[in-house]
PDB file of N, CA and C in Angstrom:
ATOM      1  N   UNK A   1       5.547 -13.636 -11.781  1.00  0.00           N
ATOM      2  CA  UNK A   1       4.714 -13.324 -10.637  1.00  0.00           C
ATOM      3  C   UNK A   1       5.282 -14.001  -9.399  1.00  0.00           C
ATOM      4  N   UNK A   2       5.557 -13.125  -8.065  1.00  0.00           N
ATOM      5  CA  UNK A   2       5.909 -13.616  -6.997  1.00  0.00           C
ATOM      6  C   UNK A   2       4.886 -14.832  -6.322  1.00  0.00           C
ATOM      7  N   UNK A   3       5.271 -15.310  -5.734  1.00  0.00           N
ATOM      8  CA  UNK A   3       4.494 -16.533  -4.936  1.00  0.00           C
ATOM      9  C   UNK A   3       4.223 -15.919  -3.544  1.00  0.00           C
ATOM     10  N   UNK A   4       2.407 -16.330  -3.360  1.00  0.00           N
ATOM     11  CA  UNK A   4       1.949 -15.331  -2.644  1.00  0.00           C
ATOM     12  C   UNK A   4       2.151 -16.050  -0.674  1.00  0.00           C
ATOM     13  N   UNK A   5       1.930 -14.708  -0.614  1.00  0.00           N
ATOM     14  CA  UNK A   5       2.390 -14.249   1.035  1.00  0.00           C
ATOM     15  C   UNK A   5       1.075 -15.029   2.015  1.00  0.00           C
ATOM     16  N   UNK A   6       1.590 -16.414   2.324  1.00  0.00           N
ATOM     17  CA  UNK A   6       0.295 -16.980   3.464  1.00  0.00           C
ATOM     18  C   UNK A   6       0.471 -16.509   4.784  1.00  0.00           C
ATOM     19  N   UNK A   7       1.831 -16.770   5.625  1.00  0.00           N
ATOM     20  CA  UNK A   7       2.175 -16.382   6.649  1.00  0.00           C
ATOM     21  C   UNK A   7       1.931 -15.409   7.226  1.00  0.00           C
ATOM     22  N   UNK A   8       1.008 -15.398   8.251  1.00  0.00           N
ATOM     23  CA  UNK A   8       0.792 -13.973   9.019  1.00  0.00           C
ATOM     24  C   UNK A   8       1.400 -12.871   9.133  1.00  0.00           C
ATOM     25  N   UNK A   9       2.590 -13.610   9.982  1.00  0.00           N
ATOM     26  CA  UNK A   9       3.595 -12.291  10.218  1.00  0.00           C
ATOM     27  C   UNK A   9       3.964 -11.615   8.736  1.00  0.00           C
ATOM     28  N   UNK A  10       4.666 -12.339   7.494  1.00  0.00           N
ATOM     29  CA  UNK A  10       5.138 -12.022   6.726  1.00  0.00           C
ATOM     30  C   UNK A  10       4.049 -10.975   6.134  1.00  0.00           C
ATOM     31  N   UNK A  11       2.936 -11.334   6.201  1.00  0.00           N
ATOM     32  CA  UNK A  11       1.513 -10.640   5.298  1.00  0.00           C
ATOM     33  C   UNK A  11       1.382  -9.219   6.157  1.00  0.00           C
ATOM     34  N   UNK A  12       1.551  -9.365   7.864  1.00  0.00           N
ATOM     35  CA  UNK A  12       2.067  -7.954   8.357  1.00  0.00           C
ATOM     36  C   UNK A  12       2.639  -7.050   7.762  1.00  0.00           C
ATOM     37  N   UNK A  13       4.191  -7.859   7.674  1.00  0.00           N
ATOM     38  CA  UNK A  13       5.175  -7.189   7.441  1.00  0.00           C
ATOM     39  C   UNK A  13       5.158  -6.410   5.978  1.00  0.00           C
ATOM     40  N   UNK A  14       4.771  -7.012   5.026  1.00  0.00           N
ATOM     41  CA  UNK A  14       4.544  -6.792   3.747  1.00  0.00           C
ATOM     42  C   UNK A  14       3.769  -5.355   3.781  1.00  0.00           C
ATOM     43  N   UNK A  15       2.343  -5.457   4.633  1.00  0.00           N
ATOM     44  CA  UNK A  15       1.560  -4.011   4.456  1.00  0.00           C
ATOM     45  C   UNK A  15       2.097  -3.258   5.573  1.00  0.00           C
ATOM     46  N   UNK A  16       2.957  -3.694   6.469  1.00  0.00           N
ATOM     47  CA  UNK A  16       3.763  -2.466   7.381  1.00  0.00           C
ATOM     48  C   UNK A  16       4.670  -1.530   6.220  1.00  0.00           C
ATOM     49  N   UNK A  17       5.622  -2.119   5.736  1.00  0.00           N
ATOM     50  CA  UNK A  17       6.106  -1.948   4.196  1.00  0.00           C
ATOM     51  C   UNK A  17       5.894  -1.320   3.531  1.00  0.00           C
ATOM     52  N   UNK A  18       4.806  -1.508   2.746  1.00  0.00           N
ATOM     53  CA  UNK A  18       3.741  -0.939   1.809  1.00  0.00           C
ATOM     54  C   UNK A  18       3.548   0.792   2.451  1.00  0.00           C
ATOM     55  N   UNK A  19       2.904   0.494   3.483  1.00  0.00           N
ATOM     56  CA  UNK A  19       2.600   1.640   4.184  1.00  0.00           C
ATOM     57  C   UNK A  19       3.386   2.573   4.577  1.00  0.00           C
ATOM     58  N   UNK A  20       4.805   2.347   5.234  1.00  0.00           N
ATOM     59  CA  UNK A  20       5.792   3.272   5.167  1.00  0.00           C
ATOM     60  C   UNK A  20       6.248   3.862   4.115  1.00  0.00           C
ATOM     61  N   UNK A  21       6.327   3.329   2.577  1.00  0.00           N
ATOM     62  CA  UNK A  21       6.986   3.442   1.742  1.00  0.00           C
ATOM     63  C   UNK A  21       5.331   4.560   1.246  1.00  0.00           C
ATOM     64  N   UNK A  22       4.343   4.671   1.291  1.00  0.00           N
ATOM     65  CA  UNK A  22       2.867   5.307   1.657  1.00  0.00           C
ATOM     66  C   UNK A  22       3.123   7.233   1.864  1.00  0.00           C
ATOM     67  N   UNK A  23       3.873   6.413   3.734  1.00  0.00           N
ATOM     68  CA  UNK A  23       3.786   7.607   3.884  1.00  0.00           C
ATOM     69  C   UNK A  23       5.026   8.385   4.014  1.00  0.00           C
ATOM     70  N   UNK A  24       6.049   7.867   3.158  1.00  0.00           N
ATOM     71  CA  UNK A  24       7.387   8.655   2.724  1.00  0.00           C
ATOM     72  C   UNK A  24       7.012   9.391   1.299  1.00  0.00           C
ATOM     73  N   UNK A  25       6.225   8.593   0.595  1.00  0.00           N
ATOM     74  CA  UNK A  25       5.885   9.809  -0.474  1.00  0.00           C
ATOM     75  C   UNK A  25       5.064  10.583   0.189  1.00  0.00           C
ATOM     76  N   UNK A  26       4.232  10.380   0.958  1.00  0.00           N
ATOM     77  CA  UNK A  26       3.247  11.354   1.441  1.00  0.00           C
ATOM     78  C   UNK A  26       3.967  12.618   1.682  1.00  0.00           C
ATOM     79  N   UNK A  27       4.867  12.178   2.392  1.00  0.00           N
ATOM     80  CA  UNK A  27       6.220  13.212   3.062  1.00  0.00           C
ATOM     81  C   UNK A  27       6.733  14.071   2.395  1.00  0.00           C
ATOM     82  N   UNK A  28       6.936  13.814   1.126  1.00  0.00           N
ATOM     83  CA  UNK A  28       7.816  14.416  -0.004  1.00  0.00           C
ATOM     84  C   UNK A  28       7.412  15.149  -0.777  1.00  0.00           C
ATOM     85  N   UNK A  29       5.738  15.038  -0.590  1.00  0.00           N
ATOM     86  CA  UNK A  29       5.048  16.478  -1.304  1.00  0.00           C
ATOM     87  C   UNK A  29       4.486  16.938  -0.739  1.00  0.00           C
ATOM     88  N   UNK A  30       4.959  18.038  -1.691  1.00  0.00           N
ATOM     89  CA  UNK A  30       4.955  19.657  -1.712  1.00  0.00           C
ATOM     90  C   UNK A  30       3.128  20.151  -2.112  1.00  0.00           C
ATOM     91  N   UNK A  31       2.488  20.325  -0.613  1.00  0.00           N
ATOM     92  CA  UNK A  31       1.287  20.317  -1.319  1.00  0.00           C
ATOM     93  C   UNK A  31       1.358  21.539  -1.972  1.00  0.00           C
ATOM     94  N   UNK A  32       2.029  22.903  -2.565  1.00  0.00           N
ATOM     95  CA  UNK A  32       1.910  23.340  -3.144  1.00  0.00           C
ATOM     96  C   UNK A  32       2.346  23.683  -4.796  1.00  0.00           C
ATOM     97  N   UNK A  33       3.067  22.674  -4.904  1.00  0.00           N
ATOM     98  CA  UNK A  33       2.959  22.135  -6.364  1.00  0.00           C
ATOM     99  C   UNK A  33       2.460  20.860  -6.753  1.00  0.00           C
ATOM    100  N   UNK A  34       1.731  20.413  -5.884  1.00  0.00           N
ATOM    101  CA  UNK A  34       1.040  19.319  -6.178  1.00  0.00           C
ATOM    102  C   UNK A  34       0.201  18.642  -7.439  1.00  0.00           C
ATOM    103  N   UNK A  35       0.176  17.876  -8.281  1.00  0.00           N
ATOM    104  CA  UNK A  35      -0.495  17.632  -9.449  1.00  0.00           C
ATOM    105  C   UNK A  35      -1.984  16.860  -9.343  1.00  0.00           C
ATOM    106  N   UNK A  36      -2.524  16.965 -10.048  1.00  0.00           N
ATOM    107  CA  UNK A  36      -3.757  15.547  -9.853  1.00  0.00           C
ATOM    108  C   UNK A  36      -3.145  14.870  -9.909  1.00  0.00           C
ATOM    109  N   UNK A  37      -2.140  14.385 -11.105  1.00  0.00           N
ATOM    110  CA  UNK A  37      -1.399  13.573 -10.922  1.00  0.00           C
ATOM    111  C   UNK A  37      -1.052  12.774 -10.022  1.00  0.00           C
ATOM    112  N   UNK A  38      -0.289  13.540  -9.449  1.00  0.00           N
ATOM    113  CA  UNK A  38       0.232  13.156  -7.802  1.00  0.00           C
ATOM    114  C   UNK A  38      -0.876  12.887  -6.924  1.00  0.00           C
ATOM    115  N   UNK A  39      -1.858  13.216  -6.922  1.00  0.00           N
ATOM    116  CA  UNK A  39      -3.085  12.801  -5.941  1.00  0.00           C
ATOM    117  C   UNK A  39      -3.468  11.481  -6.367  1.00  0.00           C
ATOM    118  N   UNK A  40      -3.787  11.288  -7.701  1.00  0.00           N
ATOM    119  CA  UNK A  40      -4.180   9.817  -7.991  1.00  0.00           C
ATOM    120  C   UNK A  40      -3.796   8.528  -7.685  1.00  0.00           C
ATOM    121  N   UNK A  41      -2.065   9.180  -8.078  1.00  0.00           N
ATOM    122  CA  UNK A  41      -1.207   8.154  -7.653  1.00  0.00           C
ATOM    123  C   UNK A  41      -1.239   7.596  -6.019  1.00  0.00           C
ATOM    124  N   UNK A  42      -1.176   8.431  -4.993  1.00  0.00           N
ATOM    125  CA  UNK A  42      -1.875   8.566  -4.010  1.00  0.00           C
ATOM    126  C   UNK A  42      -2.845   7.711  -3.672  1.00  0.00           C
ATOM    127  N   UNK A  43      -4.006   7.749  -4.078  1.00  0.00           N
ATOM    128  CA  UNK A  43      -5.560   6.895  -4.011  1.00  0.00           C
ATOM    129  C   UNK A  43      -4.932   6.116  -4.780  1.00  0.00           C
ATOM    130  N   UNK A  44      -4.373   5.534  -5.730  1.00  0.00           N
ATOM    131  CA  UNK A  44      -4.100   4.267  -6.182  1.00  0.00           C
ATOM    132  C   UNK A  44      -3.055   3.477  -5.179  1.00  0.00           C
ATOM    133  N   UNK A  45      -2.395   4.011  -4.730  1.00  0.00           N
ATOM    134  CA  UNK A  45      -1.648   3.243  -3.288  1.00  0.00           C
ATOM    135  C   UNK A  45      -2.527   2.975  -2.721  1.00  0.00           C
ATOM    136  N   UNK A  46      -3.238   3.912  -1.945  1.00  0.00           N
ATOM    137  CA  UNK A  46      -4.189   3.247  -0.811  1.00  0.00           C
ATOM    138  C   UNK A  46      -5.033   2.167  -1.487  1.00  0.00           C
ATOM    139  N   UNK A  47      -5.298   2.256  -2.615  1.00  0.00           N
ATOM    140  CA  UNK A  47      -6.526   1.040  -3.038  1.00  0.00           C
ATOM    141  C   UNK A  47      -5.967  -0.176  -3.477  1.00  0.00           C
ATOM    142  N   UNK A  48      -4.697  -0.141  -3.777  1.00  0.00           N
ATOM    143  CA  UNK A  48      -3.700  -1.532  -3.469  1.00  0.00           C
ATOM    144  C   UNK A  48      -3.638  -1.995  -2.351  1.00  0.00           C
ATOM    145  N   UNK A  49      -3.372  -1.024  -1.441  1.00  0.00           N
ATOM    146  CA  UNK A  49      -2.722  -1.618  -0.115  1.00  0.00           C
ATOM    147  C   UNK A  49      -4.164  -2.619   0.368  1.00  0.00           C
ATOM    148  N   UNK A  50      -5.497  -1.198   0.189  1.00  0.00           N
ATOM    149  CA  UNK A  50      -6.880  -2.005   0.759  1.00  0.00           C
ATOM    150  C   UNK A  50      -6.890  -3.537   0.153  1.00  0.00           C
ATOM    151  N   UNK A  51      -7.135  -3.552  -1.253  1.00  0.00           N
ATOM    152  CA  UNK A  51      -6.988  -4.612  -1.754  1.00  0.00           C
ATOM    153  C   UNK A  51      -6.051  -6.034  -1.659  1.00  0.00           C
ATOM    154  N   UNK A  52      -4.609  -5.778  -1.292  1.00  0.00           N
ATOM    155  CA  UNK A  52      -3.830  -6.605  -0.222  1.00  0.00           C
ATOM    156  C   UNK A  52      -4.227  -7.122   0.743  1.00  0.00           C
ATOM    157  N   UNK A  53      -4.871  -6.152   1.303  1.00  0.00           N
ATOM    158  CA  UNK A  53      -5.497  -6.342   2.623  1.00  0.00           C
ATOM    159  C   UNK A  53      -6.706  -7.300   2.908  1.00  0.00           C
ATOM    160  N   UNK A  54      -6.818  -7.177   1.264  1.00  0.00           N
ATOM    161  CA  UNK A  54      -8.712  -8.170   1.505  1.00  0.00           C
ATOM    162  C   UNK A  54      -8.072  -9.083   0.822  1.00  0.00           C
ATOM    163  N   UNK A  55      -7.234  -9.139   0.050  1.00  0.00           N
ATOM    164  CA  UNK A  55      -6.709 -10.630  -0.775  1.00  0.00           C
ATOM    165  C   UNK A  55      -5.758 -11.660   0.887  1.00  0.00           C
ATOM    166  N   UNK A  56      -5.453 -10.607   1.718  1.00  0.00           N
ATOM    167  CA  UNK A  56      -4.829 -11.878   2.756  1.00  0.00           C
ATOM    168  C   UNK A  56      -6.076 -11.842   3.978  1.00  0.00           C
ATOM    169  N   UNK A  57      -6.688 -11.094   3.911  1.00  0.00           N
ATOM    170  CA  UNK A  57      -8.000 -11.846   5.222  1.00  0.00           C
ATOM    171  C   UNK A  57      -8.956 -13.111   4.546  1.00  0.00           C
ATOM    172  N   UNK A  58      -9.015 -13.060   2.977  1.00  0.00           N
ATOM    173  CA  UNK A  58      -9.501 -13.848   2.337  1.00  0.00           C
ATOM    174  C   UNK A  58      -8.888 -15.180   2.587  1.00  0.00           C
ATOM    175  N   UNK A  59      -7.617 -15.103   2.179  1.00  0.00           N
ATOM    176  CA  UNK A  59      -6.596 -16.588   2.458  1.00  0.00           C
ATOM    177  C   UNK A  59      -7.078 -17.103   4.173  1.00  0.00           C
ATOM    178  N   UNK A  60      -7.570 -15.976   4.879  1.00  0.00           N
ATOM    179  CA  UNK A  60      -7.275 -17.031   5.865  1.00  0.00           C
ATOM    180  C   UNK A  60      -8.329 -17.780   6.264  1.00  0.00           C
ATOM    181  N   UNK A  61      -9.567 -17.684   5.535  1.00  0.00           N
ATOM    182  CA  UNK A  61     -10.678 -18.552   5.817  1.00  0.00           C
ATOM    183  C   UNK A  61     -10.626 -20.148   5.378  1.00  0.00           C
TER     184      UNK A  61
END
């Protein structure tokens, strides 16, 4: 397990990251062969990223 991200900027940078890499798959499908599959996977990104997101506003209290 990596050692976690306190630093602001870095904790930015990390979900700037996250998020591009988001919306390059977003990019890459084909909504017309699209799977559930592929949708889930989808909502399971975003609910990481959210969750990132509340694990570093948490750290900073």
């Amino acid at each position: 397990m990596s050692k976690p991200i306190t630093d602001k900027e870095q904790q930015v940078t990390y979900l700037k990251e996250r998020l591009e890499i988001f919306l390059e798959v977003l990019d890459a499908i084909d909504p017309e062969t699209t799977e559930l599959e592929d949708i889930d996977r989808l909502i399971q990104m975003m609910d990481d990223l959210e969750d990132k997101m509340e694990q570093f506003n948490a750290r900073e209290k």
